[in-house]
PDB file of N, CA and C in Angstrom:
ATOM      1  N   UNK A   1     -20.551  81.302 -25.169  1.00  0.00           N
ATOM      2  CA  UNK A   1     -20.215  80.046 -25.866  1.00  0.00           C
ATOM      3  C   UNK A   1     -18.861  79.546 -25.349  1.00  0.00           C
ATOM      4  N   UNK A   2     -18.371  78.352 -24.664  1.00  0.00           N
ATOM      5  CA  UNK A   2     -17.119  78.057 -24.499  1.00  0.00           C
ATOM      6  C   UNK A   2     -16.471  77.152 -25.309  1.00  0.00           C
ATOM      7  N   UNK A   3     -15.385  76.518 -24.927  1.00  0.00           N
ATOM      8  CA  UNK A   3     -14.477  75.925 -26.124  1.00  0.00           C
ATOM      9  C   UNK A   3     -15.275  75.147 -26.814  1.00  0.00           C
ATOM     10  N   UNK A   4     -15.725  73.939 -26.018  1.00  0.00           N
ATOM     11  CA  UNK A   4     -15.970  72.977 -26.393  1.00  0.00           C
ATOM     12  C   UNK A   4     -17.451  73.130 -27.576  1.00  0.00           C
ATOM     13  N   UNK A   5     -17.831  73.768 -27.190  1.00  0.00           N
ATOM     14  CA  UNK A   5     -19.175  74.108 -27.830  1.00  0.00           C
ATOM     15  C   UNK A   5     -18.590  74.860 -29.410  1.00  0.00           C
ATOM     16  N   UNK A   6     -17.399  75.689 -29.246  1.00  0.00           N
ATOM     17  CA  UNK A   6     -17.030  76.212 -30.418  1.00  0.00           C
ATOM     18  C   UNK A   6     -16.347  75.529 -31.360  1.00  0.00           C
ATOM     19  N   UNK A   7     -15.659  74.493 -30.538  1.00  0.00           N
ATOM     20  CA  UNK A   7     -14.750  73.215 -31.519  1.00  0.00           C
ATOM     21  C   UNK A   7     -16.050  72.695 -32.407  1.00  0.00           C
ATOM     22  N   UNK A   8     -16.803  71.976 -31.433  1.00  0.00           N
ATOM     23  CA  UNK A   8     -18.256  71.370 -32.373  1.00  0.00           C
ATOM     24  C   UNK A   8     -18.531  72.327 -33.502  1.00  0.00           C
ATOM     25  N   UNK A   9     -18.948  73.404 -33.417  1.00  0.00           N
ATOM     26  CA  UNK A   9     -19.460  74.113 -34.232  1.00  0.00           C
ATOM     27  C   UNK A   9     -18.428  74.214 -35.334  1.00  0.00           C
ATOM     28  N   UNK A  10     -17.368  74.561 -35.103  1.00  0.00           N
ATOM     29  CA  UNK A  10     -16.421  74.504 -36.173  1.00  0.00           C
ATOM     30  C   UNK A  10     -15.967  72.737 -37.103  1.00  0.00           C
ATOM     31  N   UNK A  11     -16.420  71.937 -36.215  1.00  0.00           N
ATOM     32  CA  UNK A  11     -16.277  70.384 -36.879  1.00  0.00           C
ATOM     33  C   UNK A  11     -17.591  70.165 -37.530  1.00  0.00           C
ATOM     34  N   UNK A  12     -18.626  71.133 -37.284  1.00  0.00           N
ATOM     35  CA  UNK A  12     -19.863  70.885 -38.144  1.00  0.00           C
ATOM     36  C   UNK A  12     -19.647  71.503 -39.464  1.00  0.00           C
ATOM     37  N   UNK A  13     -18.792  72.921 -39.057  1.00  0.00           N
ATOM     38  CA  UNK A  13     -19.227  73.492 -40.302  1.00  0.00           C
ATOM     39  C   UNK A  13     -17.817  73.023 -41.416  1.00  0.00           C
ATOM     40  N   UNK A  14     -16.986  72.664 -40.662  1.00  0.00           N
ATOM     41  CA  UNK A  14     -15.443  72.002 -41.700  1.00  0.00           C
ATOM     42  C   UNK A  14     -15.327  70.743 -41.454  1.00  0.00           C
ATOM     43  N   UNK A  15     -16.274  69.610 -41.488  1.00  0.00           N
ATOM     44  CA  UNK A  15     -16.191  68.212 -41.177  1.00  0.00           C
ATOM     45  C   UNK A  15     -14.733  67.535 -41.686  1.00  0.00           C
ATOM     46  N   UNK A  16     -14.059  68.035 -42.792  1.00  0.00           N
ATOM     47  CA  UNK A  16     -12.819  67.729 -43.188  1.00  0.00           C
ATOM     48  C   UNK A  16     -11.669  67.839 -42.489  1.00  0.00           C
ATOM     49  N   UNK A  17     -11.652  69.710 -42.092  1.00  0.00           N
ATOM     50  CA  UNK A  17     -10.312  70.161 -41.454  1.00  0.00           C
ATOM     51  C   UNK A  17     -10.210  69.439 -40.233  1.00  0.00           C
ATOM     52  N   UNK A  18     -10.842  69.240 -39.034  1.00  0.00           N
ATOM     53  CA  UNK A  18     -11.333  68.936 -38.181  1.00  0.00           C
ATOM     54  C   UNK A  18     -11.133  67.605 -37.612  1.00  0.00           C
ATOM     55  N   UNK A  19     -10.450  66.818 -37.426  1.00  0.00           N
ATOM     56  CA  UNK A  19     -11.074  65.253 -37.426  1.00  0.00           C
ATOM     57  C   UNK A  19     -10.874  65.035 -35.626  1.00  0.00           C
ATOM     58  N   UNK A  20     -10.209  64.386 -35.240  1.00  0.00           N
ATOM     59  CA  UNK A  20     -10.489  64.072 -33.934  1.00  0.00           C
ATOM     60  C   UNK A  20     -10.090  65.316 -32.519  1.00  0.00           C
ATOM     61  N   UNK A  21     -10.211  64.703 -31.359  1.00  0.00           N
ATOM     62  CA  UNK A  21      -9.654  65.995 -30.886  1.00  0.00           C
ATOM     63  C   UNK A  21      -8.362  66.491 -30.315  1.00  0.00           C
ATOM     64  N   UNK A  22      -7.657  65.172 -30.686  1.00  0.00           N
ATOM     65  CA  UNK A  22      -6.037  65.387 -30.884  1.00  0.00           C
ATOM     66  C   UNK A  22      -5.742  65.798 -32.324  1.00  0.00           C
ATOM     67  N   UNK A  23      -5.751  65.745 -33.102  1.00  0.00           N
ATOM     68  CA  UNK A  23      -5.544  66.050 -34.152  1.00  0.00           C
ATOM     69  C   UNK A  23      -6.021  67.933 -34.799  1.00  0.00           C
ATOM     70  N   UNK A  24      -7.260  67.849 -34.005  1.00  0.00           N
ATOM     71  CA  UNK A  24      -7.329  69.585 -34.169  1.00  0.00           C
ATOM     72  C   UNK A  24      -6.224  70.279 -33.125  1.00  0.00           C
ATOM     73  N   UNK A  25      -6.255  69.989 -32.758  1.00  0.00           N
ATOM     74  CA  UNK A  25      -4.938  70.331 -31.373  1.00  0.00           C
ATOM     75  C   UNK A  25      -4.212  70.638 -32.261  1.00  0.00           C
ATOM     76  N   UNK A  26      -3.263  70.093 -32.637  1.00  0.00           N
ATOM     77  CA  UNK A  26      -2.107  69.621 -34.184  1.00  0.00           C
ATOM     78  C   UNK A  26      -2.335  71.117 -35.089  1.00  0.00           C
ATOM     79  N   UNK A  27      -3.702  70.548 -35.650  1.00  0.00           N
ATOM     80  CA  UNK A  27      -3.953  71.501 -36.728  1.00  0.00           C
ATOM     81  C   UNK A  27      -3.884  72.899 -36.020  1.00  0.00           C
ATOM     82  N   UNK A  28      -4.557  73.584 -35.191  1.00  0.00           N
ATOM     83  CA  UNK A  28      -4.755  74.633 -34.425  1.00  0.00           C
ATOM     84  C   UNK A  28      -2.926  75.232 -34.517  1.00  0.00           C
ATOM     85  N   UNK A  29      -2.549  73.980 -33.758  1.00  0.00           N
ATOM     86  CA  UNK A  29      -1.114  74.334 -33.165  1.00  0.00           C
ATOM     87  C   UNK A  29      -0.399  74.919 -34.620  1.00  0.00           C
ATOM     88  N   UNK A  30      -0.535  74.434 -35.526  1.00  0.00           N
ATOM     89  CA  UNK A  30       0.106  74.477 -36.895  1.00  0.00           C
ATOM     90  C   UNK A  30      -0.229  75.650 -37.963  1.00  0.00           C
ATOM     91  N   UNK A  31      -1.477  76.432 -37.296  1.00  0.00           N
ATOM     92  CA  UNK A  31      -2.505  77.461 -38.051  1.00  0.00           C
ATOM     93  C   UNK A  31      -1.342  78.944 -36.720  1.00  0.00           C
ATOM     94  N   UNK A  32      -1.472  78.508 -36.033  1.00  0.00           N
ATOM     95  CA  UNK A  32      -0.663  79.296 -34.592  1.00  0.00           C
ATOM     96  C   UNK A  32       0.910  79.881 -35.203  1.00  0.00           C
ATOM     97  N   UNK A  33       2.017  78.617 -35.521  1.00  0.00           N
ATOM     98  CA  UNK A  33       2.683  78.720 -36.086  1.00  0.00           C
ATOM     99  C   UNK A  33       3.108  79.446 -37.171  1.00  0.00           C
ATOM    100  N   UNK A  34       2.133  78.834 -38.136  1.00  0.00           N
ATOM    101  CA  UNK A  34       2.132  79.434 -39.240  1.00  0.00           C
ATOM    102  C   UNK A  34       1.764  80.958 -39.672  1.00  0.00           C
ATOM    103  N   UNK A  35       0.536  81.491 -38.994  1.00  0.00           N
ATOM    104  CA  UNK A  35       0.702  83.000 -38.600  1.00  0.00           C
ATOM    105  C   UNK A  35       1.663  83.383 -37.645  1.00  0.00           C
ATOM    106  N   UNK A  36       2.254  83.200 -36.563  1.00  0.00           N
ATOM    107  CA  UNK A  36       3.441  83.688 -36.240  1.00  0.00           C
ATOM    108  C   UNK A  36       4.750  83.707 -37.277  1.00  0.00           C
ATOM    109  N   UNK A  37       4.773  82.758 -37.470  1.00  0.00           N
ATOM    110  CA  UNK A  37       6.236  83.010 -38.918  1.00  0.00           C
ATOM    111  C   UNK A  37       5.531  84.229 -39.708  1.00  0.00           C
ATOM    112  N   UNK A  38       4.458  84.156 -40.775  1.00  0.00           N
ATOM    113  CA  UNK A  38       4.257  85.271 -41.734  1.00  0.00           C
ATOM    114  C   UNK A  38       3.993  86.425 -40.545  1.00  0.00           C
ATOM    115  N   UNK A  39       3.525  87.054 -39.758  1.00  0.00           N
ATOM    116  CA  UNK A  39       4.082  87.916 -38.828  1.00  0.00           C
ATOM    117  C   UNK A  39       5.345  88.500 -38.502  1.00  0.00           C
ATOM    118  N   UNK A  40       6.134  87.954 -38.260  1.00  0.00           N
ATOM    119  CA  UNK A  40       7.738  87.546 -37.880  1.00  0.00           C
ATOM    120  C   UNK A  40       8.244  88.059 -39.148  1.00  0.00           C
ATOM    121  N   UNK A  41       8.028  87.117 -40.307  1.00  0.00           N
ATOM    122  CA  UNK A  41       8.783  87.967 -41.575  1.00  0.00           C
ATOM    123  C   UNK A  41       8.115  88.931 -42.090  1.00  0.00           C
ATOM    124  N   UNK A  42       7.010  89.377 -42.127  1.00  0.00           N
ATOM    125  CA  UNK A  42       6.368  90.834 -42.508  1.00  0.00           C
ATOM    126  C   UNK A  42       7.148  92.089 -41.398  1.00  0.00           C
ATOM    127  N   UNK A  43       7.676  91.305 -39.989  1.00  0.00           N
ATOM    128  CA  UNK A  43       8.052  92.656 -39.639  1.00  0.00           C
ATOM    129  C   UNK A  43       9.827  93.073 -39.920  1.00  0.00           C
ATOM    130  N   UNK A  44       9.846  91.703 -39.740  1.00  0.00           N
ATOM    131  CA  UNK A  44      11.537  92.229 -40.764  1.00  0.00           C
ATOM    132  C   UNK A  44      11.060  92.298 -42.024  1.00  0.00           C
ATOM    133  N   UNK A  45      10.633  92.021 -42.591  1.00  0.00           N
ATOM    134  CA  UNK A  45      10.861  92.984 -44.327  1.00  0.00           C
ATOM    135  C   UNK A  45      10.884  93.975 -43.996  1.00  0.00           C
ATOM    136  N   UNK A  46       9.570  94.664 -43.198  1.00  0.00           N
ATOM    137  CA  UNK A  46       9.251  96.094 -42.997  1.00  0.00           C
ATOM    138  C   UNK A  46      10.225  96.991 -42.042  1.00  0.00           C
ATOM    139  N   UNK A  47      11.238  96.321 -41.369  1.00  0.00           N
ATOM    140  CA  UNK A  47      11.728  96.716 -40.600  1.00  0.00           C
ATOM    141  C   UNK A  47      13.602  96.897 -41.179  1.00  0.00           C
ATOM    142  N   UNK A  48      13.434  95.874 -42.435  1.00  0.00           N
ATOM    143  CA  UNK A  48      14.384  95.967 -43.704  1.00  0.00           C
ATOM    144  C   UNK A  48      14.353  97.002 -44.193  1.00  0.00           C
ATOM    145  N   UNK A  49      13.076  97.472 -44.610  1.00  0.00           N
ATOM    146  CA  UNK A  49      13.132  98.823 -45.674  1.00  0.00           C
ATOM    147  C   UNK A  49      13.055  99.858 -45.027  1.00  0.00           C
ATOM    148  N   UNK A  50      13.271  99.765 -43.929  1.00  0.00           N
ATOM    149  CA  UNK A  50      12.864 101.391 -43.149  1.00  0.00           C
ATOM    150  C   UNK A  50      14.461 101.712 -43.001  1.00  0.00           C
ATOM    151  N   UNK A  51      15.380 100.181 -42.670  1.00  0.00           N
ATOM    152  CA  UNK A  51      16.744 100.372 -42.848  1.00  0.00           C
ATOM    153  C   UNK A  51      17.283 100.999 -43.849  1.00  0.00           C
ATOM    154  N   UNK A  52      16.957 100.299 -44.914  1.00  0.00           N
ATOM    155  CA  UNK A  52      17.459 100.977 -46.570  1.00  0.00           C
ATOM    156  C   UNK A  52      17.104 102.145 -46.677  1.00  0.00           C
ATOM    157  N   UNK A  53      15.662 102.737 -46.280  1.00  0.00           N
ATOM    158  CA  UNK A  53      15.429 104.165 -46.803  1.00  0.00           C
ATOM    159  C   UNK A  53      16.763 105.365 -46.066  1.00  0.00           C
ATOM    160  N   UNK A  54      16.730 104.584 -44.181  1.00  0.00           N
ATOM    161  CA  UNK A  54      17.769 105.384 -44.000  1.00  0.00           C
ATOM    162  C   UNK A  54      18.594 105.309 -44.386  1.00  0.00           C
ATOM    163  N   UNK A  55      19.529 104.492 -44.950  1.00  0.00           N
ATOM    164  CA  UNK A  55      20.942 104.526 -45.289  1.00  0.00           C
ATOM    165  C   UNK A  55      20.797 105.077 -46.632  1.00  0.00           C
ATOM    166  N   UNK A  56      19.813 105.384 -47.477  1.00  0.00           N
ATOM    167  CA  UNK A  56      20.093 105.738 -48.469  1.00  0.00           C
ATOM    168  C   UNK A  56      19.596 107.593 -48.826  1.00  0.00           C
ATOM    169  N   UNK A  57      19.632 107.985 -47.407  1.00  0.00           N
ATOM    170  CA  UNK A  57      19.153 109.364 -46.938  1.00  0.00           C
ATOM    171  C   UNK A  57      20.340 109.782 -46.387  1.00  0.00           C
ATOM    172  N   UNK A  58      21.453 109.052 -45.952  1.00  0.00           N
ATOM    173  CA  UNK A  58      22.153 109.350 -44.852  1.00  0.00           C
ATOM    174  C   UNK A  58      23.875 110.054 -46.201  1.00  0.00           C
TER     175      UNK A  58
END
């Protein structure tokens, strides 16, 4: 299946999210983003508390 065939399929099945094909671009780009940030701060939190446990061992 290649892109283009998978964009369709996904504008069939979310006729809303979807609208032209600059605009999914946008959206895509913005879904990209947005899991990179919650990524990004899940690994500093986690990378926060591994700090605290040591300093509070030390």
């Amino acid at each position: 299946m290649d892109t283009g065939s998978l964009i369709k399929y996904w504008q069939r099945r979310f006729p809303l999210m979807l609208g032209s094909g600059g605009q999914s671009i946008v959206l895509w780009l913005v879904v990209v983003w947005l899991f990179a940030v919650g990524l990004f701060l899940t690994l500093l939190y986690a990378s926060g508390r591994q700090d605290r446990r040591e300093q509070t061992r030390a």
